[in-house]
PDB file of N, CA and C in Angstrom:
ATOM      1  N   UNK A   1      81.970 126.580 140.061  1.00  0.00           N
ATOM      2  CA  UNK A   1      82.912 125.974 139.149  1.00  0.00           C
ATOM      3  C   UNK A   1      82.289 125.937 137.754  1.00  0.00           C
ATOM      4  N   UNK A   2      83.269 126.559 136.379  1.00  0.00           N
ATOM      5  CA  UNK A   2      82.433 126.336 135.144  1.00  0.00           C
ATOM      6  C   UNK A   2      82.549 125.215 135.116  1.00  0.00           C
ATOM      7  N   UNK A   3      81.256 125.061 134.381  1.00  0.00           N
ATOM      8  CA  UNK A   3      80.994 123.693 133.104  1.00  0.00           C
ATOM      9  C   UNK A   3      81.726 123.213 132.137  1.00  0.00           C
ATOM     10  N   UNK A   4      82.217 121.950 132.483  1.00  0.00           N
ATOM     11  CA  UNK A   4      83.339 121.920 130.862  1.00  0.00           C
ATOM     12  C   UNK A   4      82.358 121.657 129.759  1.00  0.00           C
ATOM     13  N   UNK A   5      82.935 122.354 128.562  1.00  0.00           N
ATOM     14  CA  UNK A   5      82.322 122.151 127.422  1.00  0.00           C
ATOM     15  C   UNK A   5      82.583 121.460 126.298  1.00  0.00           C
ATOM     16  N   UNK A   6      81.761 120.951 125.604  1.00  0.00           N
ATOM     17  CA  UNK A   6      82.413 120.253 124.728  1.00  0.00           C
ATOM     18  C   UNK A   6      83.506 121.499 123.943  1.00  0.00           C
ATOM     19  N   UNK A   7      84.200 120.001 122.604  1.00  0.00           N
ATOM     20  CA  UNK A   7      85.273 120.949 122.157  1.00  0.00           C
ATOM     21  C   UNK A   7      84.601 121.425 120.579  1.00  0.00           C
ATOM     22  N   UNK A   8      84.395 123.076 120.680  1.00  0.00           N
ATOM     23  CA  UNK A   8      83.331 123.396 119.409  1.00  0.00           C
ATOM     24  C   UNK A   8      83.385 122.480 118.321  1.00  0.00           C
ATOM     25  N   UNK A   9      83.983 122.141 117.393  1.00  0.00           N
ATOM     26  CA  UNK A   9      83.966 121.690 116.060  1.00  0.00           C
ATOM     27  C   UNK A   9      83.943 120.226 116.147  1.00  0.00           C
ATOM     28  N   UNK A  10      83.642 119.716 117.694  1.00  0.00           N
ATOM     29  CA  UNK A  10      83.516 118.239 117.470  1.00  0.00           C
ATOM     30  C   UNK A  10      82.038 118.025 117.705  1.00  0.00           C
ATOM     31  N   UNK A  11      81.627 117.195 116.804  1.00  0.00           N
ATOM     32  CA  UNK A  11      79.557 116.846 116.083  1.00  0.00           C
ATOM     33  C   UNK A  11      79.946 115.334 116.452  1.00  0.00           C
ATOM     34  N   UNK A  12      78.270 115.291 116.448  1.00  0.00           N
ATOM     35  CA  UNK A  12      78.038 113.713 117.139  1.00  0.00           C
ATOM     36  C   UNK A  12      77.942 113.515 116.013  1.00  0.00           C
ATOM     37  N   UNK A  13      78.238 112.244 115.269  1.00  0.00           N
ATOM     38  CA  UNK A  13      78.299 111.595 114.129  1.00  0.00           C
ATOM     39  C   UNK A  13      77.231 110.686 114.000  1.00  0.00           C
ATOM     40  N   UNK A  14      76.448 110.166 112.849  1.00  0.00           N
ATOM     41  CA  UNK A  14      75.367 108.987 112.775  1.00  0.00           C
ATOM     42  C   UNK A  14      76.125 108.107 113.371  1.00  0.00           C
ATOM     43  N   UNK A  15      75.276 107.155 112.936  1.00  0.00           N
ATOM     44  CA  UNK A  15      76.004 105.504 113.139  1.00  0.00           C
ATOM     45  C   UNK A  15      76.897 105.350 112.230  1.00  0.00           C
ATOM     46  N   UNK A  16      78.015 104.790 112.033  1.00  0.00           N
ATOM     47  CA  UNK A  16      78.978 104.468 111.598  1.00  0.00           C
ATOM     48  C   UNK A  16      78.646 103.156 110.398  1.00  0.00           C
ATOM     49  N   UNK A  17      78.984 103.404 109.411  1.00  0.00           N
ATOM     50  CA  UNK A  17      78.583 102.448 108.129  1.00  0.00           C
ATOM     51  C   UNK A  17      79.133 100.925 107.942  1.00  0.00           C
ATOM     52  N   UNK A  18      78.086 100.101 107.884  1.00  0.00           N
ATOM     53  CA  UNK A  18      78.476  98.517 107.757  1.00  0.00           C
ATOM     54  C   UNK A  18      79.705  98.613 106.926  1.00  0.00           C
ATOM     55  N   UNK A  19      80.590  97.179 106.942  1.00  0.00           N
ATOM     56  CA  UNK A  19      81.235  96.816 106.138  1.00  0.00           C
ATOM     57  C   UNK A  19      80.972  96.986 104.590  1.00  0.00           C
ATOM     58  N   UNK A  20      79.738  96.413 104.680  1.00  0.00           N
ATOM     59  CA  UNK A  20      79.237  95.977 103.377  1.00  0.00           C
ATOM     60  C   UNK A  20      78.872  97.342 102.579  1.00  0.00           C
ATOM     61  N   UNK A  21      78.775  98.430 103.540  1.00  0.00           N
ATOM     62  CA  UNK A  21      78.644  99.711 102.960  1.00  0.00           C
ATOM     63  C   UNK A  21      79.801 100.159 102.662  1.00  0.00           C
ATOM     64  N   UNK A  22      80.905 100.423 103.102  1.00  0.00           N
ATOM     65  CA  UNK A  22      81.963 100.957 103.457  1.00  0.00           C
ATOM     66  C   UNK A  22      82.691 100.143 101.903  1.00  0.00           C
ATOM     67  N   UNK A  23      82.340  99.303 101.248  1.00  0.00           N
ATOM     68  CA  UNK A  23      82.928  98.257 100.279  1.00  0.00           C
ATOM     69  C   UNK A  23      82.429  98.561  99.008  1.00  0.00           C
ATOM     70  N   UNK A  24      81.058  98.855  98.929  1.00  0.00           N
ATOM     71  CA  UNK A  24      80.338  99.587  98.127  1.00  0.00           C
ATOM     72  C   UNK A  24      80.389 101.237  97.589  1.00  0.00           C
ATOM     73  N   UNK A  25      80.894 101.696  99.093  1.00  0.00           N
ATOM     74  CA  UNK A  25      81.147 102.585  98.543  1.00  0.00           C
ATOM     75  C   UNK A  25      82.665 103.216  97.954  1.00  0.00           C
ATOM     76  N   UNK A  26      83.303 102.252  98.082  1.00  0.00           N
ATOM     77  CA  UNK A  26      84.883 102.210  97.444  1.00  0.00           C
ATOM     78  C   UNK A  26      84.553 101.678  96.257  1.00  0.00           C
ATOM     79  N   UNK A  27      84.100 101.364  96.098  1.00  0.00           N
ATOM     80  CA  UNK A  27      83.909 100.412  94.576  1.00  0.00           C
ATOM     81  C   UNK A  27      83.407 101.608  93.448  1.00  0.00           C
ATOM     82  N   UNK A  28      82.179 102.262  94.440  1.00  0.00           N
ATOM     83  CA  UNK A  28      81.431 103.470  93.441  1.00  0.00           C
ATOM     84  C   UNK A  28      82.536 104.681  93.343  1.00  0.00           C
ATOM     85  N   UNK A  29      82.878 104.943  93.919  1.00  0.00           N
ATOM     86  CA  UNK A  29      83.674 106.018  94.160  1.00  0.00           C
ATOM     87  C   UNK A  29      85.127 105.549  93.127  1.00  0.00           C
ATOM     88  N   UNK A  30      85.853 104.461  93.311  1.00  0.00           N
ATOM     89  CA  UNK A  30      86.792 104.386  92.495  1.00  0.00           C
ATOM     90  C   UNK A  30      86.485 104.320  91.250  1.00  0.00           C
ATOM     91  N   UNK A  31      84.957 103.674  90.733  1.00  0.00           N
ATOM     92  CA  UNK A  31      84.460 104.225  89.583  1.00  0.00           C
ATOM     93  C   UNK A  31      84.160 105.362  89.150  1.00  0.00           C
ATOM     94  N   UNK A  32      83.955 106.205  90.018  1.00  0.00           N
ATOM     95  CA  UNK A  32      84.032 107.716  89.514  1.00  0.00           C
ATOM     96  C   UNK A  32      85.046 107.832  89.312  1.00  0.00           C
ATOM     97  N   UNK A  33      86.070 107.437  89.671  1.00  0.00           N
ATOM     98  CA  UNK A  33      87.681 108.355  89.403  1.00  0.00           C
ATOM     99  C   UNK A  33      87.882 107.528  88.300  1.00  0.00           C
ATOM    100  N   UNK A  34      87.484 106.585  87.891  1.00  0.00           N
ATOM    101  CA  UNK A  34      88.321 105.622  86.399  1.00  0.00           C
ATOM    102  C   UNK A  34      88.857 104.689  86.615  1.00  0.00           C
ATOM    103  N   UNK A  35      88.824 103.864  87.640  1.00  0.00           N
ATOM    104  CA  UNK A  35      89.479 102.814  88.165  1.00  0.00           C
ATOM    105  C   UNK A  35      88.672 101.730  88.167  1.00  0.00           C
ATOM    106  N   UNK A  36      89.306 100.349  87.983  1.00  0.00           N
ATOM    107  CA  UNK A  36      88.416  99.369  88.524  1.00  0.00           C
ATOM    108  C   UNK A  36      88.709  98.872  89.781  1.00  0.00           C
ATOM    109  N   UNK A  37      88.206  98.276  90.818  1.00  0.00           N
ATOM    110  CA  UNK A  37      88.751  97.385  92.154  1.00  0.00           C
ATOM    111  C   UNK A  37      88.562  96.096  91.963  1.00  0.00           C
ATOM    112  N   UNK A  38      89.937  95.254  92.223  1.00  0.00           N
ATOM    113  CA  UNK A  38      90.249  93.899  92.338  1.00  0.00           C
ATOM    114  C   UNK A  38      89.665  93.474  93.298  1.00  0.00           C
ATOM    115  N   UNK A  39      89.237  92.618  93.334  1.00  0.00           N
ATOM    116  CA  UNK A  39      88.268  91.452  94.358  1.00  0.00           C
ATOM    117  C   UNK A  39      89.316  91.746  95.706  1.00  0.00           C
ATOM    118  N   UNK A  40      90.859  91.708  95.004  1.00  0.00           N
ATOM    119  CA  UNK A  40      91.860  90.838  96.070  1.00  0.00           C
ATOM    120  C   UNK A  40      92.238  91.899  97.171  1.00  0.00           C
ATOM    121  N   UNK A  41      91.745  93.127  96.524  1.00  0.00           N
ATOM    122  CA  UNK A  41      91.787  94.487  97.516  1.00  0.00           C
ATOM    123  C   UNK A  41      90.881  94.564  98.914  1.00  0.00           C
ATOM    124  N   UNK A  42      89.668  94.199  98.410  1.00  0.00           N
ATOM    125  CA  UNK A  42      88.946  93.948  99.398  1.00  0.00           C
ATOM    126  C   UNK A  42      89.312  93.672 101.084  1.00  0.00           C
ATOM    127  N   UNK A  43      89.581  92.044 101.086  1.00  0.00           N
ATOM    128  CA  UNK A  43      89.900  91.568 102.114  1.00  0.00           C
ATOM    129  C   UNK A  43      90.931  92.302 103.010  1.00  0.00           C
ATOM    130  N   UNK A  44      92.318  93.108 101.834  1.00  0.00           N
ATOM    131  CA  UNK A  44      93.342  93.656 102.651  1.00  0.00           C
ATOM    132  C   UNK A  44      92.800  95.177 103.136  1.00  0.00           C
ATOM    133  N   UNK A  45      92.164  95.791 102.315  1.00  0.00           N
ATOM    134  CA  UNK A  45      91.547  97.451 102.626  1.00  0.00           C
ATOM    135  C   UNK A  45      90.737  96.881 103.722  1.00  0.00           C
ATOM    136  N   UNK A  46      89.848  96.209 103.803  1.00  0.00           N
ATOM    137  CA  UNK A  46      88.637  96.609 104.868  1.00  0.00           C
ATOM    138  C   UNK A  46      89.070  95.798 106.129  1.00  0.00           C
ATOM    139  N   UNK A  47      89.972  95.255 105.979  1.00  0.00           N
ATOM    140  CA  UNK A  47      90.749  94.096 106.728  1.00  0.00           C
ATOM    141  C   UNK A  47      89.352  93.048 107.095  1.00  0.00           C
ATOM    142  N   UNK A  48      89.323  92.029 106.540  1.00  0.00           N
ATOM    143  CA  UNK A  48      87.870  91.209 106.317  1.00  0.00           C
ATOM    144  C   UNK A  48      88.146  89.602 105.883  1.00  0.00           C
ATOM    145  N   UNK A  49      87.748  88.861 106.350  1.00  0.00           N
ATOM    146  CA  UNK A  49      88.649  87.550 105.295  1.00  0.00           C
ATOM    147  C   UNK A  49      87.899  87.604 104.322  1.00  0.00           C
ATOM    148  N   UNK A  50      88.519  86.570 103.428  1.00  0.00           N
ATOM    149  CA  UNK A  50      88.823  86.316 101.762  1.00  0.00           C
ATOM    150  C   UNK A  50      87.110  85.917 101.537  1.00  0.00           C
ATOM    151  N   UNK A  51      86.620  85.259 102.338  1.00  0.00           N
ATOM    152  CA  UNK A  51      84.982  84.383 102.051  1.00  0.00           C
ATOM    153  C   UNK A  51      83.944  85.689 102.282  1.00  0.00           C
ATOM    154  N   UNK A  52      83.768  86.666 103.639  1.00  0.00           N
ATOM    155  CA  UNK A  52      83.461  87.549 103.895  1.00  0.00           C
ATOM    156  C   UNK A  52      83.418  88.592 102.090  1.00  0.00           C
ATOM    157  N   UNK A  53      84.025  88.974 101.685  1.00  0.00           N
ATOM    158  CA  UNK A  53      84.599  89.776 100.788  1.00  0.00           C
ATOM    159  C   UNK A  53      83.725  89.102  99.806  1.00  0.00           C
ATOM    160  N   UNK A  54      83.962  87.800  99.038  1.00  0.00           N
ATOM    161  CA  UNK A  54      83.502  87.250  98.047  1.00  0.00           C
ATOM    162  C   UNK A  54      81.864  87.531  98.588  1.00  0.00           C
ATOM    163  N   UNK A  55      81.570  87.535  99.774  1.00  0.00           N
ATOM    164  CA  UNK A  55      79.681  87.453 100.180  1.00  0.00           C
ATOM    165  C   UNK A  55      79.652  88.916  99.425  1.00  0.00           C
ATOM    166  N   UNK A  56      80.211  89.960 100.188  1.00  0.00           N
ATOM    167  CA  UNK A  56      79.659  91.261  99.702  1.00  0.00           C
ATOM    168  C   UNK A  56      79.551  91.173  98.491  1.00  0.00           C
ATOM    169  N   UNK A  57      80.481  90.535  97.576  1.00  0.00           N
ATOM    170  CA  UNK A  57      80.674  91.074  96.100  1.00  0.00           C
ATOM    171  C   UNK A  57      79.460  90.811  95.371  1.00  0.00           C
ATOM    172  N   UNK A  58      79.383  89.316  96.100  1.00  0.00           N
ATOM    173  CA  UNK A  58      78.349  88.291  95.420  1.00  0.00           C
ATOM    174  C   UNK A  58      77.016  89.063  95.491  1.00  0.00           C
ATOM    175  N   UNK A  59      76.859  89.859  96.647  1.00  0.00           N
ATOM    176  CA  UNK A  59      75.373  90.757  97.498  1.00  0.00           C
ATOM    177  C   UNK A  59      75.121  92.028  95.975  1.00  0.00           C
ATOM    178  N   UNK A  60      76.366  92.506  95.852  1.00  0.00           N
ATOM    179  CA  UNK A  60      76.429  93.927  95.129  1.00  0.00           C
ATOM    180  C   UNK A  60      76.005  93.424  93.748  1.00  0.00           C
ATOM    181  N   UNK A  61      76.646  92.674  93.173  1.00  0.00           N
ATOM    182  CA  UNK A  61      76.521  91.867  92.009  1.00  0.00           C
ATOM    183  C   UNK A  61      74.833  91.319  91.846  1.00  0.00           C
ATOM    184  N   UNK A  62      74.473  90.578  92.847  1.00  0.00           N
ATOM    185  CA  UNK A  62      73.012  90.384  92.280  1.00  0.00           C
ATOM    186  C   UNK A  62      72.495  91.706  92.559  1.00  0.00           C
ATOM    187  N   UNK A  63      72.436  92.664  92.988  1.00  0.00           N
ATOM    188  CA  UNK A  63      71.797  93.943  93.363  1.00  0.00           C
ATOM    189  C   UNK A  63      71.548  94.488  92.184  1.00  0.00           C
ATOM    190  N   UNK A  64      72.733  94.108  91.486  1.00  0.00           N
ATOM    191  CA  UNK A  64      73.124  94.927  90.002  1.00  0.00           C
ATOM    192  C   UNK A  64      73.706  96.297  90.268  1.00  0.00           C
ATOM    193  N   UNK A  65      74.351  96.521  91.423  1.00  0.00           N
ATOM    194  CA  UNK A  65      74.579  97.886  91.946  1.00  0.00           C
ATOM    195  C   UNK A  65      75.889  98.102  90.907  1.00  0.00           C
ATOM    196  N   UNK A  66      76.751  97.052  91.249  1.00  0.00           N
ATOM    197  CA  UNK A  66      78.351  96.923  90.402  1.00  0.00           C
ATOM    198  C   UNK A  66      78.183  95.686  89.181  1.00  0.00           C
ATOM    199  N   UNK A  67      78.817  95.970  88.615  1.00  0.00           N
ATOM    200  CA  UNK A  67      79.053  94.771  87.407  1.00  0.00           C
ATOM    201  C   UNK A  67      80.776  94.654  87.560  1.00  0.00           C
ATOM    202  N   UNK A  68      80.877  93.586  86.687  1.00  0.00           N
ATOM    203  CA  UNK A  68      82.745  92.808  87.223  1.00  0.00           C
ATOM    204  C   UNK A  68      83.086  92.494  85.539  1.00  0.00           C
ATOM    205  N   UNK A  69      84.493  92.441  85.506  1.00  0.00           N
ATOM    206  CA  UNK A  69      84.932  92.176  84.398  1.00  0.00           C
ATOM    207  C   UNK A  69      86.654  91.448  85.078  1.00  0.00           C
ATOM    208  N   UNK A  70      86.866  90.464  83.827  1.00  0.00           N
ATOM    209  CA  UNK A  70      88.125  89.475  84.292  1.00  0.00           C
ATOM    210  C   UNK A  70      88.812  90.155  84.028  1.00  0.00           C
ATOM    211  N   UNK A  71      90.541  90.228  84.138  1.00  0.00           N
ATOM    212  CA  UNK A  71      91.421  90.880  84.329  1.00  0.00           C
ATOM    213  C   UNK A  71      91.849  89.747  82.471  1.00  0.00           C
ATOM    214  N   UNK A  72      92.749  90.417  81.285  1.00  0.00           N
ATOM    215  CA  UNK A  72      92.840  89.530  80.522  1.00  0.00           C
ATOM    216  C   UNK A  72      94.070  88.919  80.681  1.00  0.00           C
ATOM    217  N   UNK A  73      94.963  89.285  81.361  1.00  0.00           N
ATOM    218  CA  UNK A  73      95.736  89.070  81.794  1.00  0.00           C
ATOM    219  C   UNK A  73      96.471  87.935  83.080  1.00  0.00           C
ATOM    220  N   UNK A  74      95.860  88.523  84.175  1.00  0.00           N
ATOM    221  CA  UNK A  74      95.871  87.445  85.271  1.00  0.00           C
ATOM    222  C   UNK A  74      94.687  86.898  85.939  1.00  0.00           C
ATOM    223  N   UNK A  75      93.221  87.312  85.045  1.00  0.00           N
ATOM    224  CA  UNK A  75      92.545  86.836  84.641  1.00  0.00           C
ATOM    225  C   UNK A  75      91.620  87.280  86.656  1.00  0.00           C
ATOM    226  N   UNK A  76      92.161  87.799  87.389  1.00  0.00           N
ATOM    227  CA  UNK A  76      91.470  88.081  88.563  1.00  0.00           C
ATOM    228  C   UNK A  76      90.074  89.396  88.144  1.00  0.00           C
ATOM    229  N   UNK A  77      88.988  89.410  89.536  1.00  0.00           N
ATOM    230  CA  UNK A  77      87.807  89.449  88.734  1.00  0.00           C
ATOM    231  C   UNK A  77      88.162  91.536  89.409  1.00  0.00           C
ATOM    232  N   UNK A  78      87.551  92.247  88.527  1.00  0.00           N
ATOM    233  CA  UNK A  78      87.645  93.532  88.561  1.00  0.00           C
ATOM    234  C   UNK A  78      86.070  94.423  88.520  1.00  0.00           C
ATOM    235  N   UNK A  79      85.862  94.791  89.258  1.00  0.00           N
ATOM    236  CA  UNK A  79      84.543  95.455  89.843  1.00  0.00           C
ATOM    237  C   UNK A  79      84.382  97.095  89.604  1.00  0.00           C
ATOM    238  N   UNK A  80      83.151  97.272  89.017  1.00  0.00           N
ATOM    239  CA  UNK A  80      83.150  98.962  88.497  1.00  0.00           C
ATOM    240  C   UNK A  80      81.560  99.113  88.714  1.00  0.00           C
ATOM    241  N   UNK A  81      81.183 100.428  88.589  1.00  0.00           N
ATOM    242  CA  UNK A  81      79.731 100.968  88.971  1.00  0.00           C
ATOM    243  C   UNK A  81      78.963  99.748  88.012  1.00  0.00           C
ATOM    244  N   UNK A  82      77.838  99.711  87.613  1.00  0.00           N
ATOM    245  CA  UNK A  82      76.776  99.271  86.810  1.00  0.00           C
ATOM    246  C   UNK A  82      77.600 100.458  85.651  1.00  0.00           C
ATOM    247  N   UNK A  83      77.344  99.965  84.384  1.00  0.00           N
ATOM    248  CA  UNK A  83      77.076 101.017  83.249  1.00  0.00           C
ATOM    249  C   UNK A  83      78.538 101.779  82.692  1.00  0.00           C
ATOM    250  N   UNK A  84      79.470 101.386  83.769  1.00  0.00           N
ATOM    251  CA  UNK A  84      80.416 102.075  83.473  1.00  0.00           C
ATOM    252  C   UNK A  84      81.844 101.125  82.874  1.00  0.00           C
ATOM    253  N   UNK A  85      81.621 100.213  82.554  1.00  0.00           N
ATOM    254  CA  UNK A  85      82.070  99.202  82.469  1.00  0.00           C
ATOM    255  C   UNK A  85      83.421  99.273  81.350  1.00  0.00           C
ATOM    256  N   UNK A  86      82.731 100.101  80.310  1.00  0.00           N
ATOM    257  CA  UNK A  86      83.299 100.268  79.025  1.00  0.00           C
ATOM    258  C   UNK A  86      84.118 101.717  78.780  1.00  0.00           C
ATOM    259  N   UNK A  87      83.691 102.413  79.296  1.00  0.00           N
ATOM    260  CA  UNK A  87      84.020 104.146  80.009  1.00  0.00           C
ATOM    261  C   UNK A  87      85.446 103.721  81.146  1.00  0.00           C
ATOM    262  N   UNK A  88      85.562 102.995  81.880  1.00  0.00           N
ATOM    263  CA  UNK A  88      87.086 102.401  82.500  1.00  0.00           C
ATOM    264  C   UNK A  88      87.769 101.781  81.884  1.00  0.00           C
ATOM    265  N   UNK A  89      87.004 100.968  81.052  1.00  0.00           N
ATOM    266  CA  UNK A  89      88.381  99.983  80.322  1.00  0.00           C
ATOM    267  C   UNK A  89      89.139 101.028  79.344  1.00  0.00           C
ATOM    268  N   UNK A  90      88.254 101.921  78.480  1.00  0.00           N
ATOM    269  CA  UNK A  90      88.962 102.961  77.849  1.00  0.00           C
ATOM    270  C   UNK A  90      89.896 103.838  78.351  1.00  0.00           C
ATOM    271  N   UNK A  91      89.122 104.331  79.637  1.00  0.00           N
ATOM    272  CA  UNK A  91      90.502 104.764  80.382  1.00  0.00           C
ATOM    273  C   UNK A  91      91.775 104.188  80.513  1.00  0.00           C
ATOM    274  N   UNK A  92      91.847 103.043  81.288  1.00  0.00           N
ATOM    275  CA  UNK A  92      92.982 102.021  81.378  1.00  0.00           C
ATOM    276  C   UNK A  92      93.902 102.294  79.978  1.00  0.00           C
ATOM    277  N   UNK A  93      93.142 101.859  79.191  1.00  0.00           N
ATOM    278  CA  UNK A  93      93.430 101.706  78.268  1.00  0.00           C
ATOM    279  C   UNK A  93      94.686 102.746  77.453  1.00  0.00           C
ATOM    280  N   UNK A  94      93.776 103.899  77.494  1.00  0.00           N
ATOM    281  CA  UNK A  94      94.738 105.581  77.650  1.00  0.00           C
ATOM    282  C   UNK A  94      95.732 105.696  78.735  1.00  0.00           C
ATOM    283  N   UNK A  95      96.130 105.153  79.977  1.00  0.00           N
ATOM    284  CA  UNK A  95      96.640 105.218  80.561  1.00  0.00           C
ATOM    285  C   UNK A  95      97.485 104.571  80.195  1.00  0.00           C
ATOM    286  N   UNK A  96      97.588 102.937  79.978  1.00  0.00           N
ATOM    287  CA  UNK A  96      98.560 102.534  79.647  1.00  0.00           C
ATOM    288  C   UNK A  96      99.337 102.960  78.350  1.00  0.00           C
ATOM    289  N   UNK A  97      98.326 103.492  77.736  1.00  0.00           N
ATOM    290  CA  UNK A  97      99.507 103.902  76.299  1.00  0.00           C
ATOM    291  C   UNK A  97      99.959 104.997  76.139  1.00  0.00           C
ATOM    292  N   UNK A  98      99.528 105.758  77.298  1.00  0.00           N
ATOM    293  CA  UNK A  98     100.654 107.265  78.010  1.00  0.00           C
ATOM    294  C   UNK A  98     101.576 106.840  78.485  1.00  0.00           C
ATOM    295  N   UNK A  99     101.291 105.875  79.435  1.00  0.00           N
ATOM    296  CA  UNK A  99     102.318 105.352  80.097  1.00  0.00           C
ATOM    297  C   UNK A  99     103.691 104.538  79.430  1.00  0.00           C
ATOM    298  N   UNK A 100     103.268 104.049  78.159  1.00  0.00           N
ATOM    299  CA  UNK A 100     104.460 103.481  77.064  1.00  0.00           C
ATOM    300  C   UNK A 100     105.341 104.395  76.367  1.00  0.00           C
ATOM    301  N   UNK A 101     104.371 105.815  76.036  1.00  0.00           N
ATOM    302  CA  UNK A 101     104.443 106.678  75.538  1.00  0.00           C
ATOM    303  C   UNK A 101     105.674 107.804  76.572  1.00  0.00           C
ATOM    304  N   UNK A 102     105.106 107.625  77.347  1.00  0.00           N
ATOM    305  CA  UNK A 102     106.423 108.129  78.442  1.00  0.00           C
ATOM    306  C   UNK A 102     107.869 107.559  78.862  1.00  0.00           C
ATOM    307  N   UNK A 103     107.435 106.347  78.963  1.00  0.00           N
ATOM    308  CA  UNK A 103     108.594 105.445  79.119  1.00  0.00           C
ATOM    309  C   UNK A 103     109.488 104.953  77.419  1.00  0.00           C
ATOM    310  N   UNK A 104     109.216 105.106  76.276  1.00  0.00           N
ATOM    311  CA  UNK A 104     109.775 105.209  75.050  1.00  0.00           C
ATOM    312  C   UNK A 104     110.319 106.834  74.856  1.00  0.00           C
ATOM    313  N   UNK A 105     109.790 107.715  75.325  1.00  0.00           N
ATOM    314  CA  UNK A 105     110.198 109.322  75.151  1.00  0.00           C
ATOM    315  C   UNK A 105     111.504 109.375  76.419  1.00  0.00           C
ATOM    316  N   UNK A 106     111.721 108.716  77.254  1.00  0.00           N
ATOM    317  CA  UNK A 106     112.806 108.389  78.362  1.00  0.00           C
ATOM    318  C   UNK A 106     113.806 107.963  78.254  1.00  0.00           C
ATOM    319  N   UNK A 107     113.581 106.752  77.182  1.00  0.00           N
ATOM    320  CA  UNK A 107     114.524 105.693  76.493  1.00  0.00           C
ATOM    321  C   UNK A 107     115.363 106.333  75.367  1.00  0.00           C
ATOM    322  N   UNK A 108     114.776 106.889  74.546  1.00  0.00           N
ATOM    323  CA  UNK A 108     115.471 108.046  73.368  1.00  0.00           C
ATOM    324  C   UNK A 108     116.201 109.010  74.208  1.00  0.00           C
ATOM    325  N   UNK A 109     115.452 109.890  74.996  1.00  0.00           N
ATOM    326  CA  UNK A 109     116.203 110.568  75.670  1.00  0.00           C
ATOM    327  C   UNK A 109     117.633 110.189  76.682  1.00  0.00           C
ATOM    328  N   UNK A 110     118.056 108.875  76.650  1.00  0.00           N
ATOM    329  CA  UNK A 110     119.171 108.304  77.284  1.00  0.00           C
ATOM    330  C   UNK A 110     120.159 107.880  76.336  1.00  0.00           C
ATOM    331  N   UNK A 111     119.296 107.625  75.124  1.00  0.00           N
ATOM    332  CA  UNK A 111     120.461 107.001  74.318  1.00  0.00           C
ATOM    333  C   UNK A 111     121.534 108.070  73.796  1.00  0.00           C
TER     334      UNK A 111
END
């Protein structure tokens, strides 16, 4: 009788990454793309409670891995690489005034 074999293209994988990794590395990564992450994302993405979430942040933060900035608005706390702090808000920044910029070029175009 043959041997069953595994199925080719399936690899044994490491160990599978802590929470606290898995949080970190959303944070770095959405800083590469230009984004900041809301605290309040946390708990619902990694599915984690609300106290849990605030530990990691608090962990990354003294690490100095991420730095945080308040929202000026609804004033909730917003998390980006170390260093990049000022390089996202500019983005945002361009985004939103494309984004006005689109929605006023929409408005003419209806009237």
């Amino acid at each position: 009788m043959s041997q069953k074999r595994p199925f080719r293209k399936f690899t044994k994988k490491g160990p599978s990454l802590t929470t606290e990794q898995k949080v970190e590395r959303f944070i770095l990564r959405n800083s590469e793309n230009g984004f900041f992450t809301k605290v309040s994302t946390i708990p619902y993405k990694f599915e984690i409670s609300e106290s849990k979430a605030w530990d990691i942040v608090g962990e990354l933060l003294t690490s100095g891995k991420i730095e945080s900035v308040h929202d000026e608005i609804s004033g909730e706390m917003k998390l980006c690489k170390a260093g990049q702090t000022y390089s996202i808000m500019n983005s945002e920044q361009k985004r939103k005034r494309e984004k006005g910029n689109n929605f006023k070029k929409k408005k003419q175009k209806s009237s």
